[in-house]
Protein backbone atom coordinates (compact mmCIF):
# COMPACT_ATOMS: atom_id res chain seq x y z
CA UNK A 1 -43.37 -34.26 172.79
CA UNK A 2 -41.63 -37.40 173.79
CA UNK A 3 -37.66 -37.93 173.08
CA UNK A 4 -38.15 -39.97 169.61
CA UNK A 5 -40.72 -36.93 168.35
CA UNK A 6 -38.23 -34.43 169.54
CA UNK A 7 -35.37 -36.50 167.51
CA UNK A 8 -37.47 -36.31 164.01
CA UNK A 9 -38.39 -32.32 164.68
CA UNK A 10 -33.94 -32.12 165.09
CA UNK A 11 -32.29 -34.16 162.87
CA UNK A 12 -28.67 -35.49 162.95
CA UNK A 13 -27.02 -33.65 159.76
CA UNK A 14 -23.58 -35.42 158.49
CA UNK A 15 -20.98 -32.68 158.37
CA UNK A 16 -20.67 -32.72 154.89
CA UNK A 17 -24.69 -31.61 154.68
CA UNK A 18 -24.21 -29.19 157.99
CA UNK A 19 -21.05 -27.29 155.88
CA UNK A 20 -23.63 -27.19 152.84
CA UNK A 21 -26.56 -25.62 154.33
CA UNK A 22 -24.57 -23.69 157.04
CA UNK A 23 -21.86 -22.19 154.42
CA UNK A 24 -18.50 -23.11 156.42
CA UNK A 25 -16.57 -25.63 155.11
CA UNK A 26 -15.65 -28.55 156.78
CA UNK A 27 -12.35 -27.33 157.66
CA UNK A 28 -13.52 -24.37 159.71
CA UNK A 29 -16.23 -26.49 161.22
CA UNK A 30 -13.51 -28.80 162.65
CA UNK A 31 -11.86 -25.26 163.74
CA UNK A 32 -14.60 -24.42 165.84
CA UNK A 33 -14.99 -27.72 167.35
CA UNK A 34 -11.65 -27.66 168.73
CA UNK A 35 -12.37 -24.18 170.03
CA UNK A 36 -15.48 -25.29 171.74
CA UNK A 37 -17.71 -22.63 169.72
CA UNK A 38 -19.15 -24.94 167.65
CA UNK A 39 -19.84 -28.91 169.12
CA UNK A 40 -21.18 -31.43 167.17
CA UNK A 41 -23.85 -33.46 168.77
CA UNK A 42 -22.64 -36.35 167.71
CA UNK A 43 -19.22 -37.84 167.36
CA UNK A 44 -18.94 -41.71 166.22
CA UNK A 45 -15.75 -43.13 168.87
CA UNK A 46 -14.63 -45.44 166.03
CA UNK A 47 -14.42 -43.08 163.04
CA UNK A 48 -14.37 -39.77 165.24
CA UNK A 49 -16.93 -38.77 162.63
CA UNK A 50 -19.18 -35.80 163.12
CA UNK A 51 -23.05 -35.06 163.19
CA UNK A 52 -24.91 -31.84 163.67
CA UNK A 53 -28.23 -30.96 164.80
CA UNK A 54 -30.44 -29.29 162.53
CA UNK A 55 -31.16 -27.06 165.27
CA UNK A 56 -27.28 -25.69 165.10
CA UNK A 57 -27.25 -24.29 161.94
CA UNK A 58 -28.51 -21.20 163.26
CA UNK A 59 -25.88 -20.63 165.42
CA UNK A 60 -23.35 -21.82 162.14
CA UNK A 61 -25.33 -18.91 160.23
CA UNK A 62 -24.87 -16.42 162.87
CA UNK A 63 -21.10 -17.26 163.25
CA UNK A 64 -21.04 -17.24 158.96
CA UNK A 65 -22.11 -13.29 159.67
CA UNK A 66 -19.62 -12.53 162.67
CA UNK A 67 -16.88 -13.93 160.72
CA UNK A 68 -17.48 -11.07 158.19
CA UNK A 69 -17.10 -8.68 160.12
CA UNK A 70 -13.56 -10.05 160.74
CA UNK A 71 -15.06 -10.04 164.33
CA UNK A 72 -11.63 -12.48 165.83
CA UNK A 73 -12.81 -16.13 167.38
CA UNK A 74 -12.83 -15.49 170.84
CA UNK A 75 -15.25 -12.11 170.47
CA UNK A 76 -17.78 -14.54 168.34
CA UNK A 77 -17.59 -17.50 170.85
CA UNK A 78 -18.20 -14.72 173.59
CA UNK A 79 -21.15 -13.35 171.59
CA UNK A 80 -22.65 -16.93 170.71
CA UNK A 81 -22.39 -18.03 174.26
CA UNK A 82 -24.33 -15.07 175.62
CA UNK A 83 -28.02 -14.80 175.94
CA UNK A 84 -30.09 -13.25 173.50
CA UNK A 85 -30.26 -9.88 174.76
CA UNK A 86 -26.97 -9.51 175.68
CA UNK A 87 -25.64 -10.72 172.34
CA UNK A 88 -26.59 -6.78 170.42
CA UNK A 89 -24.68 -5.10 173.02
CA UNK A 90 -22.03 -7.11 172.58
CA UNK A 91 -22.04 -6.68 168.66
CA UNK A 92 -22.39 -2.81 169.10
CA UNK A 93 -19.60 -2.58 171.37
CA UNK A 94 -17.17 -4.79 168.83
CA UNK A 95 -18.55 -2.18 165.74
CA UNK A 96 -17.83 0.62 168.31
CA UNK A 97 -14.41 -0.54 168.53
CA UNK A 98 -14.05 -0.79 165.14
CA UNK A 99 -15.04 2.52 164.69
CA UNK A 100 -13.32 4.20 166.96
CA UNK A 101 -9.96 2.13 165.10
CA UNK A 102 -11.29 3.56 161.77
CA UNK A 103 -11.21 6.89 162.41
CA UNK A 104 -7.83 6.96 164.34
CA UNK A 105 -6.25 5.31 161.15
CA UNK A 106 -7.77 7.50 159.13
CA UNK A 107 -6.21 10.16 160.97
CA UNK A 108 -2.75 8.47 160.72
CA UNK A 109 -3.31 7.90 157.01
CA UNK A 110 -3.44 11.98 156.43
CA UNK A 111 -0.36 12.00 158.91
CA UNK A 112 1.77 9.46 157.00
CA UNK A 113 0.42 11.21 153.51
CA UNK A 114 1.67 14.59 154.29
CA UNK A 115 4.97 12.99 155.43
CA UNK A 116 5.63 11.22 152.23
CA UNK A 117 4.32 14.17 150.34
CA UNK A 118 6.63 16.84 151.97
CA UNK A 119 3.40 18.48 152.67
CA UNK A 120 4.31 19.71 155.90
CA UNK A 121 3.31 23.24 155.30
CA UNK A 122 -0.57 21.95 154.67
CA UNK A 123 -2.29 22.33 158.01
CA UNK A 124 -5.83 20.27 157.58
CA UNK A 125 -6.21 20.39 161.80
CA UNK A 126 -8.53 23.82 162.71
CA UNK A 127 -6.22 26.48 162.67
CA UNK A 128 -3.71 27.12 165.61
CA UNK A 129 -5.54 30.08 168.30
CA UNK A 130 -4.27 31.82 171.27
CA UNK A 131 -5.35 32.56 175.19
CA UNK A 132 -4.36 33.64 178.33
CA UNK A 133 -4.19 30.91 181.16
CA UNK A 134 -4.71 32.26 184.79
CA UNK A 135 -2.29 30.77 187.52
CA UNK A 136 -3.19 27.29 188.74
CA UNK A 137 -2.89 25.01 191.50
CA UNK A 138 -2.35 21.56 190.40
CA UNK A 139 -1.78 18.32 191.87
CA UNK A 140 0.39 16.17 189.85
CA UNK A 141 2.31 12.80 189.24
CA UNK A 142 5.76 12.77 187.46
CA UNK A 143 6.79 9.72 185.17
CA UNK A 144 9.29 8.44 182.76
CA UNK A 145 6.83 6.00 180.44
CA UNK A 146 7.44 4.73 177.01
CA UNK A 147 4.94 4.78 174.00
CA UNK A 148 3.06 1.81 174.83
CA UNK A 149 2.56 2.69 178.52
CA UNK A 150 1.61 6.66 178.00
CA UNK A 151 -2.30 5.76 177.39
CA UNK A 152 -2.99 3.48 180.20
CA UNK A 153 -0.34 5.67 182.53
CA UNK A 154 -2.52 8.63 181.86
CA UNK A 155 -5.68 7.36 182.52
CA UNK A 156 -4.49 5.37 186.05
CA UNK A 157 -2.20 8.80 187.00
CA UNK A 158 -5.62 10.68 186.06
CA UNK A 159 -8.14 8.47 188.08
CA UNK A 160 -5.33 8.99 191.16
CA UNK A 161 -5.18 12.63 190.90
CA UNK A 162 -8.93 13.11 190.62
CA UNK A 163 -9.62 10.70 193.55
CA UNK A 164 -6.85 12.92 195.05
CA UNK A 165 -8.82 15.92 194.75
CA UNK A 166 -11.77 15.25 196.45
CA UNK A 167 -10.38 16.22 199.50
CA UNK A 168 -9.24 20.02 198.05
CA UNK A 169 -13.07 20.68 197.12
CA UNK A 170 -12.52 18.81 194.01
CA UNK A 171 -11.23 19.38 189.63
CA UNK A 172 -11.24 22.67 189.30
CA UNK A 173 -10.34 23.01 186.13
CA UNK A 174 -8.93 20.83 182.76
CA UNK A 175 -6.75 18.04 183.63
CA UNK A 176 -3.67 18.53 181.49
CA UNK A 177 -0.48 16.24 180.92
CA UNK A 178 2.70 18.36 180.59
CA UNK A 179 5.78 16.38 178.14
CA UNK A 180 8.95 17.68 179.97
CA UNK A 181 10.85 15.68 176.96
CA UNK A 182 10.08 13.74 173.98
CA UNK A 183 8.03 10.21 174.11
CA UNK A 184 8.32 8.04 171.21
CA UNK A 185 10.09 4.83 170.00
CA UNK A 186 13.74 6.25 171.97
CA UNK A 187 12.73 8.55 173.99
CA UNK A 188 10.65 8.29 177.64
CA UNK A 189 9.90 11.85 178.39
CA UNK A 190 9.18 12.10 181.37
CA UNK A 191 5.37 13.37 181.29
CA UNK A 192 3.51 14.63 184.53
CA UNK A 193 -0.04 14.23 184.83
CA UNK A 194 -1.43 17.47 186.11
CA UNK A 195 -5.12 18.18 187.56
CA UNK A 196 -6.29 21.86 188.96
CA UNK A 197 -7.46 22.34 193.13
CA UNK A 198 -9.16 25.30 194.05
CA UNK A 199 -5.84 27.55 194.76
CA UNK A 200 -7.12 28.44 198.30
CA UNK A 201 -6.75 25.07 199.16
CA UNK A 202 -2.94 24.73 199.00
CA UNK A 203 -0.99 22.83 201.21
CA UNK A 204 2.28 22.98 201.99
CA UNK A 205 2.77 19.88 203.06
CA UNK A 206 1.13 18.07 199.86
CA UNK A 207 4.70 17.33 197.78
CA UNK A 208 2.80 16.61 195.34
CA UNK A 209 1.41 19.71 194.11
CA UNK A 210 2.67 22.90 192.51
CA UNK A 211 1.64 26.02 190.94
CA UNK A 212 1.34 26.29 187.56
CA UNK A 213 2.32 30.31 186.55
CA UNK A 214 -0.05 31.94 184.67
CA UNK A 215 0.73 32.70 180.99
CA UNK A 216 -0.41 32.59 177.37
CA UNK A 217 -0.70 29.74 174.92
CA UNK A 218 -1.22 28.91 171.74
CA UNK A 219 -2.91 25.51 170.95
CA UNK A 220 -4.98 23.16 168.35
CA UNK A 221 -8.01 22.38 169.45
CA UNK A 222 -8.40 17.44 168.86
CA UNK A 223 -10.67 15.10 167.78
CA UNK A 224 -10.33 12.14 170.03
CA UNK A 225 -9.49 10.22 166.58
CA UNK A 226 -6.70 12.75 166.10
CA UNK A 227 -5.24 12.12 169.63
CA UNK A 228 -3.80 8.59 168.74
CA UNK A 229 -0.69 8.49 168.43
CA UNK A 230 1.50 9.05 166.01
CA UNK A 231 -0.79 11.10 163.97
CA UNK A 232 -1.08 13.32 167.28
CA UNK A 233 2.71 14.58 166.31
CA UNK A 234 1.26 16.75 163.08
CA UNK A 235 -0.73 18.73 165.91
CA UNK A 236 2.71 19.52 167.70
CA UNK A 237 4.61 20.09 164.65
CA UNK A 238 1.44 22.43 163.43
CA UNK A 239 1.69 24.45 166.75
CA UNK A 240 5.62 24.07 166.71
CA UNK A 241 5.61 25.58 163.25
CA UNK A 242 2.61 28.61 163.75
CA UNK A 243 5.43 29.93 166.61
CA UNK A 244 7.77 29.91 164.49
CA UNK A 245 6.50 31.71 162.02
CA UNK A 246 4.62 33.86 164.32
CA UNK A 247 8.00 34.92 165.71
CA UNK A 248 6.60 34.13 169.26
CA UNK A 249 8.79 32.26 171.44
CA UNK A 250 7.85 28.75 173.74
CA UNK A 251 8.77 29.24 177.08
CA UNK A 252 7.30 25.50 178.78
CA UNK A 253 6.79 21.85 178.18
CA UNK A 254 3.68 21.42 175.97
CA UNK A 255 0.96 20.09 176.72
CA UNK A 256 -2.38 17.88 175.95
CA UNK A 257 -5.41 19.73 177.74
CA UNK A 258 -7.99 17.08 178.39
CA UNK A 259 -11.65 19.03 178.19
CA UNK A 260 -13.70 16.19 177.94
CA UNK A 261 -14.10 12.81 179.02
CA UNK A 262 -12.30 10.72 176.62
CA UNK A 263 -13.57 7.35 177.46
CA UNK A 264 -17.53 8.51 176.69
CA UNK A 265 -16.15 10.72 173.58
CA UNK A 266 -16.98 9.52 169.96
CA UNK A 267 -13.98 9.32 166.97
CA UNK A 268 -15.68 12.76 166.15
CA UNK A 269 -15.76 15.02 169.22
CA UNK A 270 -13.43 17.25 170.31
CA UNK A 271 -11.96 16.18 173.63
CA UNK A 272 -8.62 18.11 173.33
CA UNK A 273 -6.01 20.93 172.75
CA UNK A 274 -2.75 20.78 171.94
CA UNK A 275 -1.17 23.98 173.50
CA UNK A 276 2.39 25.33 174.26
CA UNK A 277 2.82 28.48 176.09
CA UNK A 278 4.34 31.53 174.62
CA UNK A 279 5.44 34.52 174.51
């Protein structure tokens, strides 16, 4: 096919007819051509006015369809500029995302409900349940963080700690991170990032790790959408609340005991316990 056959088979569409048949208006296809996600093929230098390829008008379709998935600019111009295979594994990982967002606000929704309600009384977590926790060595990292910084903290102090362990024969048991005081809007704890060694391997010389006395908790067992915070606070106030009533008394920081690997974990699974120990 020579260039004047290929022209016909790919016609120039005035952007008027390209907004028609494409469904964007002519507004949001001047949006995308300043982002670069969306070039006209033609642009006349004296008028500045635009033609598309017939050709495009998949690509306008498929951006049509991102758009309503209120997928944001850059993710779509990320998705259109990839090739074809890679473009469903982006798309699953942006729904995945969603998702995972879903479920945590869902979470906070039943938080914030019982709140307003004065509800604080209804438990709808599993119900609070006790154990005995044998004496542990632990390596750990000590930190003052606010809000913001507590996820990505705990995952970096984590990765450290683990790394760390590798040369004490390795995790020997649930990474946990112990709240010595509050975090939230005022407060900045601190919180220490805690991961079990085999307790034959202590060192003195490692500052950095302690032992952990044995003792009994009590603790609510999470769903990694009910870890988010704030909604994660009803868990403490639900364990907070069974001692009470319990007339058992807390005698250390609590604590989030991390059982699973929360980066692979759906909204769904359980990754988590809540736990303070007690007497």
């Amino acid at each position: 096919m020579n260039a004047n056959d290929a022209r016909a088979a790919d016609p120039l569409l005035s952007i008027g007819v390209f907004a028609r048949r494409s469904r964007l208006s002519m507004k949001a296809l001047r949006l995308y051509d300043r982002r670069g996600l969306l070039t006209p093929a033609d642009v006349d230098p004296d008028t500045g006015y635009r033609r598309y390829r017939e050709s495009q008008l998949a690509a306008a379709r498929l951006i049509v369809m991102l758009r309503r998935l209120n997928m944001p600019l850059a993710h779509v111009a990320e998705l259109v500029a990839a090739p074809g295979a890679a473009r469903a594994e982006l798309l699953a990982s942006y729904w995945d995302t969603i998702e995972r967002r879903m479920a945590g606000q869902r979470e906070l929704m039943t938080h914030l409900t019982r709140k307003l309600q004065g509800e604080e009384g209804v438990v709808s977590l599993p119900d609070v349940r006790e154990r005995e926790v044998s004496e542990q060595l632990v390596l750990c990292e000590r930190r003052r963080v606010s809000v913001e910084q507590l996820p990505s903290w705990i995952g970096a102090a984590m990765t450290r700690l683990m790394k760390a362990a590798q040369r004490y024969g390795g995790v020997s048991g649930a990474p946990f991170v112990a709240y010595h005081g509050e975090i939230n809007e005022d407060s900045d704890g601190p919180a220490e990032a805690c991961v079990p060694i085999d307790l034959a391997r202590e060192d003195p010389a490692h500052q950095a790790a302690r032992r952990e006395p044995a003792h009994r908790e009590a603790y609510l067992r999470l769903r990694k959408a009910q870890v988010e915070y704030p909604q994660i606070l009803s868990a403490y106030d639900d364990v907070a609340r069974w001692i009470s009533t319990q007339g058992r008394e807390q005698v250390g920081p609590p604590r989030e005991v991390y059982f699973a690997d929360f980066t692979s974990a759906g909204p769904n699974d359980e990754i988590c316990d809540v736990a303070f120990p007690i007497r």
